[in-house]
Protein backbone atom coordinates (compact mmCIF):
# COMPACT_ATOMS: atom_id res chain seq x y z
CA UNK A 1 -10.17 43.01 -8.36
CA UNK A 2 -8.73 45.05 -4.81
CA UNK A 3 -6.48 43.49 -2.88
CA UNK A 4 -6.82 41.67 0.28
CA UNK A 5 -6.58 43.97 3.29
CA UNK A 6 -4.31 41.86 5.75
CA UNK A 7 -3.35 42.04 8.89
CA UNK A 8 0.09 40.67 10.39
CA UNK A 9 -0.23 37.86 13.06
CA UNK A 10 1.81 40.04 15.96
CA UNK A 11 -0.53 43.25 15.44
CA UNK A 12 -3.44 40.67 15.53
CA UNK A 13 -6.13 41.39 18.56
CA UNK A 14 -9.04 39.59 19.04
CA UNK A 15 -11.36 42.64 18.45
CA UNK A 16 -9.32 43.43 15.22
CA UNK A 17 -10.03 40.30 14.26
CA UNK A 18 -13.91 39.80 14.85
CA UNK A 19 -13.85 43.53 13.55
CA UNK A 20 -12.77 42.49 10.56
CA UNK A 21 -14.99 38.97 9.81
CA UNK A 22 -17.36 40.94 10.96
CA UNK A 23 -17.34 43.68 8.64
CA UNK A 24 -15.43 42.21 5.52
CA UNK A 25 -16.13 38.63 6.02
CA UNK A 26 -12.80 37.28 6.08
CA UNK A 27 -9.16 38.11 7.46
CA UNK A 28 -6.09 37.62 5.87
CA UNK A 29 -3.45 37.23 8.66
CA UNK A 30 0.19 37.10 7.80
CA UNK A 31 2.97 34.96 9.13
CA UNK A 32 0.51 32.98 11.81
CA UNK A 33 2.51 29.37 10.81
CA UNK A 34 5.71 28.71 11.35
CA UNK A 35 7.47 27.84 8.11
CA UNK A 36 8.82 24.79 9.26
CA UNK A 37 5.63 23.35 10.73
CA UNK A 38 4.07 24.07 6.55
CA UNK A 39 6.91 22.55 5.59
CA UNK A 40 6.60 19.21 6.56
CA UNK A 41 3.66 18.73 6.11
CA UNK A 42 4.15 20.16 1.91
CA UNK A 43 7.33 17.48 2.48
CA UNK A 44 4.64 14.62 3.40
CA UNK A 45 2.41 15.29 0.64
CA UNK A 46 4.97 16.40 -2.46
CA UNK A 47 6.62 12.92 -1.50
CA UNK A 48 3.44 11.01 -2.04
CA UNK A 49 2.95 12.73 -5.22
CA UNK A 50 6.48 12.01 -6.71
CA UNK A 51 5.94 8.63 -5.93
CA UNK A 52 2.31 8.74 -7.96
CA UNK A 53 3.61 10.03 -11.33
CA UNK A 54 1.86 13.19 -10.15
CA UNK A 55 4.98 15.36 -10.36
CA UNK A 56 8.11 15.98 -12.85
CA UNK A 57 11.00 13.14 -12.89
CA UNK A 58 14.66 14.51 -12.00
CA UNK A 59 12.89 17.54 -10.41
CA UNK A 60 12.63 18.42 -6.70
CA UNK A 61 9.41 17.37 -5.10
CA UNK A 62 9.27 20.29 -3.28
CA UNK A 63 9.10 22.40 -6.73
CA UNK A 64 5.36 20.68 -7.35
CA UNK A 65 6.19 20.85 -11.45
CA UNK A 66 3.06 18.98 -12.44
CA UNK A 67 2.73 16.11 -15.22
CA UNK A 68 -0.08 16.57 -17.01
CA UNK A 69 -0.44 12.88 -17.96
CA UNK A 70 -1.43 12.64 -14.52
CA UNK A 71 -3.91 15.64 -14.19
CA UNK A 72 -6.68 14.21 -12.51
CA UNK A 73 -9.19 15.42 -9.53
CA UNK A 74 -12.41 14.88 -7.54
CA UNK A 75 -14.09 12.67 -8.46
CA UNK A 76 -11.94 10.86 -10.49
CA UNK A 77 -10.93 7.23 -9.16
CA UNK A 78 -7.28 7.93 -9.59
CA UNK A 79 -7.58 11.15 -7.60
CA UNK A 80 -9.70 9.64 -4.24
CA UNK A 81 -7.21 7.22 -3.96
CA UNK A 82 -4.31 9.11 -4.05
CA UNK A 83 -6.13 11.70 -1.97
CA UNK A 84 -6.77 9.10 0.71
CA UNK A 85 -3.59 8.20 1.45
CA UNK A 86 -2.37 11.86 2.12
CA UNK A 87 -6.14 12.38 4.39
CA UNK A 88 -4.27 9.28 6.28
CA UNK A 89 -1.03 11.76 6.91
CA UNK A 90 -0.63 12.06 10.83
CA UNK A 91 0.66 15.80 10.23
CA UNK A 92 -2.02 16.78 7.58
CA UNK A 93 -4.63 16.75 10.91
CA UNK A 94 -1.76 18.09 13.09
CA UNK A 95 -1.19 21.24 11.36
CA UNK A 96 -4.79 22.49 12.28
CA UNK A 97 -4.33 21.73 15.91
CA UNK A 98 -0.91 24.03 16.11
CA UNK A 99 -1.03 25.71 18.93
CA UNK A 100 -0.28 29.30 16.95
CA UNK A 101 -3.49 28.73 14.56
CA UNK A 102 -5.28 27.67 17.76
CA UNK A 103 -4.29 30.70 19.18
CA UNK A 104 -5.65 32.90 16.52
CA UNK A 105 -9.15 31.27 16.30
CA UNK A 106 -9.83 31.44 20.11
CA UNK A 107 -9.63 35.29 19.60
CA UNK A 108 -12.44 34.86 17.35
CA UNK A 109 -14.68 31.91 18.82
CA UNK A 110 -13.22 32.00 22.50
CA UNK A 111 -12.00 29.40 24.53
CA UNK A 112 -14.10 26.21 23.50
CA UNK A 113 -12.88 25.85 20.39
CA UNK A 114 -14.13 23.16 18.13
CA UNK A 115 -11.83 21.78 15.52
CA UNK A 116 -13.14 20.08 13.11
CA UNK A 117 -11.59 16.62 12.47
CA UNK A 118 -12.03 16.47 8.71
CA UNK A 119 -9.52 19.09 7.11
CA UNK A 120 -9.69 19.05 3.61
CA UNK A 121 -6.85 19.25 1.21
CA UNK A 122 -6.94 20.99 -2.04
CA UNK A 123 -4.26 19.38 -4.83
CA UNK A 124 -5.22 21.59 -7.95
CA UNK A 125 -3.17 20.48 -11.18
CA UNK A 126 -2.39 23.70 -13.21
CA UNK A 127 -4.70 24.12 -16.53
CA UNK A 128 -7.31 22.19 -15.84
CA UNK A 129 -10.97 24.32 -16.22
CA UNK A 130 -13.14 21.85 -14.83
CA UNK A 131 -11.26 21.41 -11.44
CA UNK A 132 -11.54 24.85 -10.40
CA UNK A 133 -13.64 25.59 -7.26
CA UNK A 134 -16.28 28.15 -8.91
CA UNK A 135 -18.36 30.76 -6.12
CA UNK A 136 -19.85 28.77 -3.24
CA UNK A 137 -20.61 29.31 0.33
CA UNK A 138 -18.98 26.44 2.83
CA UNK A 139 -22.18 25.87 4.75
CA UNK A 140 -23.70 24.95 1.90
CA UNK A 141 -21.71 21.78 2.67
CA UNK A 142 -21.45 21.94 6.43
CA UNK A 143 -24.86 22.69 7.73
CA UNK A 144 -24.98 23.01 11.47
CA UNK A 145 -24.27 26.24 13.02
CA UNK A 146 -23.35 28.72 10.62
CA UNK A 147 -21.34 30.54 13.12
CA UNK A 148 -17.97 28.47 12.28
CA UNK A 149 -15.45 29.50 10.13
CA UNK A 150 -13.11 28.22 7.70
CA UNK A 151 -9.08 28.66 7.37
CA UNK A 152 -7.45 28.75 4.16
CA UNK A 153 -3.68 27.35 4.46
CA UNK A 154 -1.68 27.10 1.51
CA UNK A 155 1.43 24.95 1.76
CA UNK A 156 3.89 27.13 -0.08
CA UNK A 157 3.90 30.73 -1.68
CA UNK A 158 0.88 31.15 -3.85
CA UNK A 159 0.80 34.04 -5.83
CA UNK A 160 -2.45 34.83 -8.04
CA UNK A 161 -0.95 32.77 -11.11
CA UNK A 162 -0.96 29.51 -8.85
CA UNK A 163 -4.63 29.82 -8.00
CA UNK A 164 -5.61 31.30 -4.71
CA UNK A 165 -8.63 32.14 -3.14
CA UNK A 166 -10.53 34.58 -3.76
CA UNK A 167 -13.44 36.13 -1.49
CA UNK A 168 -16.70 38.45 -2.03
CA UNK A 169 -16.02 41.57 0.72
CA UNK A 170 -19.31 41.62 2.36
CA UNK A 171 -20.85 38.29 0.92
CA UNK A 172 -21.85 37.04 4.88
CA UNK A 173 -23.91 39.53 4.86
CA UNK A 174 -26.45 38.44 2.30
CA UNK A 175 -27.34 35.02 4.32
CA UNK A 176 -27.23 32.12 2.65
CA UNK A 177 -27.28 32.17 -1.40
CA UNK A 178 -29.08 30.21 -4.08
CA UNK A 179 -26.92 27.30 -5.27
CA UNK A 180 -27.44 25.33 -8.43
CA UNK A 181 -26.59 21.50 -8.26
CA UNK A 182 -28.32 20.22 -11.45
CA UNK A 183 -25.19 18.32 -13.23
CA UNK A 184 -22.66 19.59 -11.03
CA UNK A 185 -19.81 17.88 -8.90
CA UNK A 186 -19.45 20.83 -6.91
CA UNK A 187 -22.94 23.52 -6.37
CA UNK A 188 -21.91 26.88 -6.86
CA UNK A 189 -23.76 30.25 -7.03
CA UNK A 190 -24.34 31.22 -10.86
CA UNK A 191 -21.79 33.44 -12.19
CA UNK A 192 -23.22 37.00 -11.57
CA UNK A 193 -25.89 36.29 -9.44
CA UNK A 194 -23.25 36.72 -6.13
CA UNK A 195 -24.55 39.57 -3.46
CA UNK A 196 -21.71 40.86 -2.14
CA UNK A 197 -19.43 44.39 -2.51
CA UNK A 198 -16.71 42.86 -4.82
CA UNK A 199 -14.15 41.07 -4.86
CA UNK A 200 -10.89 40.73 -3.32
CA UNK A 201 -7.66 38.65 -4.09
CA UNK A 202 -3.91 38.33 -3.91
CA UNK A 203 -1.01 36.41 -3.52
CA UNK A 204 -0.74 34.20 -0.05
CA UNK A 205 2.29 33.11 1.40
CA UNK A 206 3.22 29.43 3.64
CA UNK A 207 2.35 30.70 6.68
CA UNK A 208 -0.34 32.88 5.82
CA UNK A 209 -3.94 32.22 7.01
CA UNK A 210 -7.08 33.08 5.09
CA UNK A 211 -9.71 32.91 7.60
CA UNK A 212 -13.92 33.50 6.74
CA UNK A 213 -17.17 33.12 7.62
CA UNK A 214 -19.23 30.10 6.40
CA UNK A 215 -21.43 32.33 4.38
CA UNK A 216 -18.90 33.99 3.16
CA UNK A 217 -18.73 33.20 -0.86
CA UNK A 218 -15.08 32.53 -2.42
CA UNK A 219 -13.55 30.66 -5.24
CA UNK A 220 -10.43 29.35 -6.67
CA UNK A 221 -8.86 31.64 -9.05
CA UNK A 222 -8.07 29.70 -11.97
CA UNK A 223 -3.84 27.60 -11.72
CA UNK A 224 -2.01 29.02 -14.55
CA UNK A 225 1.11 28.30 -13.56
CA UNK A 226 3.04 24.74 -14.18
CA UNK A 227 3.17 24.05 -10.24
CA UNK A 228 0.34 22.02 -8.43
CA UNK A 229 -1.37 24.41 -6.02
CA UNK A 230 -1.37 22.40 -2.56
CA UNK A 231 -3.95 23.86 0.40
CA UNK A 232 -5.43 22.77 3.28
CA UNK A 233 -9.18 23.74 4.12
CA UNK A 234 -9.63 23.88 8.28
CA UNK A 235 -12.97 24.66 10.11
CA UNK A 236 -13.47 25.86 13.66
CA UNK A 237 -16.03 26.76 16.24
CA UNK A 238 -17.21 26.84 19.68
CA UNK A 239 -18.14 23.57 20.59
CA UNK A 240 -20.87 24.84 22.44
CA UNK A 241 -22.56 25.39 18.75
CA UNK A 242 -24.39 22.32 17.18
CA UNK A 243 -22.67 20.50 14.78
CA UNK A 244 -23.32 18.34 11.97
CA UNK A 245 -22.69 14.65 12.73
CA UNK A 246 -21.06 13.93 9.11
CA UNK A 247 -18.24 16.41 9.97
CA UNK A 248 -17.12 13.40 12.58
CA UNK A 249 -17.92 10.60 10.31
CA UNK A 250 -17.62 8.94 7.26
CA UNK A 251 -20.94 9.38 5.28
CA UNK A 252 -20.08 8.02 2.16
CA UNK A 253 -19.74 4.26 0.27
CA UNK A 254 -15.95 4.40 0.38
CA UNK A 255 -15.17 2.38 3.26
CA UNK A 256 -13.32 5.55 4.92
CA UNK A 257 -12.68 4.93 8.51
CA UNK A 258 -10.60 6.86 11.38
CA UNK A 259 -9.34 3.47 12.20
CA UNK A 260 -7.52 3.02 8.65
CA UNK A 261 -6.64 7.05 9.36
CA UNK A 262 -5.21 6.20 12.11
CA UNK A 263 -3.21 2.75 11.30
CA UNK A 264 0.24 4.48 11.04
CA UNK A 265 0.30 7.34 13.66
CA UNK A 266 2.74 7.27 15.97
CA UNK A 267 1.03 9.24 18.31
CA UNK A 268 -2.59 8.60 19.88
CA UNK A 269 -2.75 12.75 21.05
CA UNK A 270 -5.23 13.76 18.68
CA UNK A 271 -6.90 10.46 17.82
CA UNK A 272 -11.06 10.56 18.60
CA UNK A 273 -10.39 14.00 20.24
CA UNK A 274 -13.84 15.64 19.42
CA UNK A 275 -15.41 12.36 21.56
CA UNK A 276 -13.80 13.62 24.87
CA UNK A 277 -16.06 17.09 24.14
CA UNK A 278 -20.05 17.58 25.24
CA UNK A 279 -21.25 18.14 20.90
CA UNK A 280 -24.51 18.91 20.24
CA UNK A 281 -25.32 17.33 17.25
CA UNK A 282 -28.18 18.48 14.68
CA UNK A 283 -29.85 16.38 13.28
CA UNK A 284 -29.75 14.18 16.82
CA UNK A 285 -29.00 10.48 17.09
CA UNK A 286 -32.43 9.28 17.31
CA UNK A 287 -33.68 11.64 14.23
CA UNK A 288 -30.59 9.98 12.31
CA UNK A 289 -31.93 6.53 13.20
CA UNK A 290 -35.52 7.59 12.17
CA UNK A 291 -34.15 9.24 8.75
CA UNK A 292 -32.34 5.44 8.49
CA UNK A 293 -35.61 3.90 8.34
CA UNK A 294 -37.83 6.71 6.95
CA UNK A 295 -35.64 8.71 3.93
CA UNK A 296 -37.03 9.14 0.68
CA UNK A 297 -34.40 6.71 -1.36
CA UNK A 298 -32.20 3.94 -0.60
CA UNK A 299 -29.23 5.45 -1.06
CA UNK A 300 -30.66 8.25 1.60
CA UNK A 301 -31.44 5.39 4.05
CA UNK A 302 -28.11 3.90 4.21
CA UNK A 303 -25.80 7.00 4.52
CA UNK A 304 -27.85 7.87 7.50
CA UNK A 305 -27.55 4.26 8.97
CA UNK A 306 -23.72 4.79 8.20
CA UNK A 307 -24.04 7.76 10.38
CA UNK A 308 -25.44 6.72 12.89
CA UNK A 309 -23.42 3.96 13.28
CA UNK A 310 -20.41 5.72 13.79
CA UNK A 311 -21.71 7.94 16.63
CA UNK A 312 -21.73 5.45 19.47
């Protein structure tokens, strides 16, 4: 596998950068965080998984030694609800919002940037075959516009034995890919059937920002290490894009809610922020409302009622 080609944040322009998603499909820019800004959020989160059994006794949080006793991930109960309390984290939705990440993806989108307000967070025990993220293409699970893009922040130094992404050089290219579902948690692209010019992988750093395309395939290299891999998934756009309504809501049966997000923040900056922008959503209200009363199943039925219900 080749190495990333990466580019450091202060050489960064914003025709380098579409140059490169453009052509590659992703950019790997270098020191675009500041350390300490990572760092407390990875202090936030390590804490919380001390306090779950998650992580070594009479070790350092901060050193992420997993127990394997504890190994667990999505969908396991013991994982969502663990998982929910660190989604509730005022600084895990801060960190996308930093104003030097900001400044990087208005080079590449312009000024009306979208943020999503869903970031998700990756907590990948070491050893564990069946949680690894196998090849996939984000708007597979997005839909909308597949002009947005997705940034890849780990939370400390990840070299290749703790499990980093990896990414297909040219995969955007090749629109969007046949997924299989049958049986799986996760879809993925069967292994070998990926269009793209090979791949590319290496270690990335707390600071670092892996930023690609949403047709862009990747995958988690496999956590061999004894250290819980900790990332944060971000997606961005111009708001001027349509969007998918369940990127703003809670589609699911798990009584998520921004206000139990929100219960502990200390500050109301960032709360309902997307509702103060002019969204175009796709599918509309009013086709949500008719898939409510018109969707093949049930189950169908009532996660669009959920969705629409949360868009007023």
């Amino acid at each position: 596998m080749n190495p990333f080609y990466q580019i450091h944040s202060t050489d960064l322009t914003s025709s380098s950068l579409r140059d490169e998603i453009n052509t590659r499909g992703y950019a790997l820019i270098r020191d675009v965080l500041p350390l300490q800004a990572v760092n407390s959020l990875l202090r936030d989160v390590t804490q919380m998984l001390y306090a779950e059994g998650w992580l070594l006794p009479q070790h350092d949080a901060m050193e992420r030694l997993a127990n394997m006793d504890a190994a667990c991930g999505d969908p396991d109960p013991a994982f969502k609800r663990v998982y929910q309390e660190i989604f509730n984290l005022e600084l895990f939705h801060a960190l996308p919002h930093h104003s030097s990440l900001q400044r990087v993806m208005k080079m590449l989108v312009g000024d009306q940037l979208l943020i999503h307000p869903k970031p998700i967070g990756r907590l990948i025990f070491p050893h564990c075959e069946r949680l690894v993220v196998h090849a996939h293409q984000d708007y597979q699970f997005m839909g909308g516009d597949p002009q947005f893009y997705t940034a890849w922040i780990p939370l400390h130094d990840c070299p290749t034995n703790v499990g980093p992404l990896r990414i297909l050089e040219g995969s955007h290219r090749f629109g969007f890919q046949s997924h299989e579902k049958e049986n799986l948690h996760v879809p993925q692209i069967p292994p070998g059937r990926e269009l793209g010019e090979g791949w590319v992988g290496g270690q990335v750093n707390a600071g670092d920002v892996l930023i690609f395309h949403s047709l862009t395939v990747h995958a988690a290299s496999p956590n061999l290490s004894k250290e819980l891999r900790l990332s944060l998934d971000c997606r961005f756009q111009d708001s001027r894009r349509v969007l998918n309504p369940s990127n703003v809501v809670f589609a699911g049966e798990s009584g998520k809610s921004w206000e139990k997000t929100y219960a502990s923040w200390r500050s109301d900056d960032l709360k309902y922020y997307w509702k103060k922008m002019s969204l175009t959503f796709e599918p509309t209200k009013p086709e949500i409302l008719r898939l409510a009363e018109t969707a093949a199943s049930p189950s169908a039925r009532a996660k669009f009622a959920r969705i629409a219900s949360q868009l007023d």
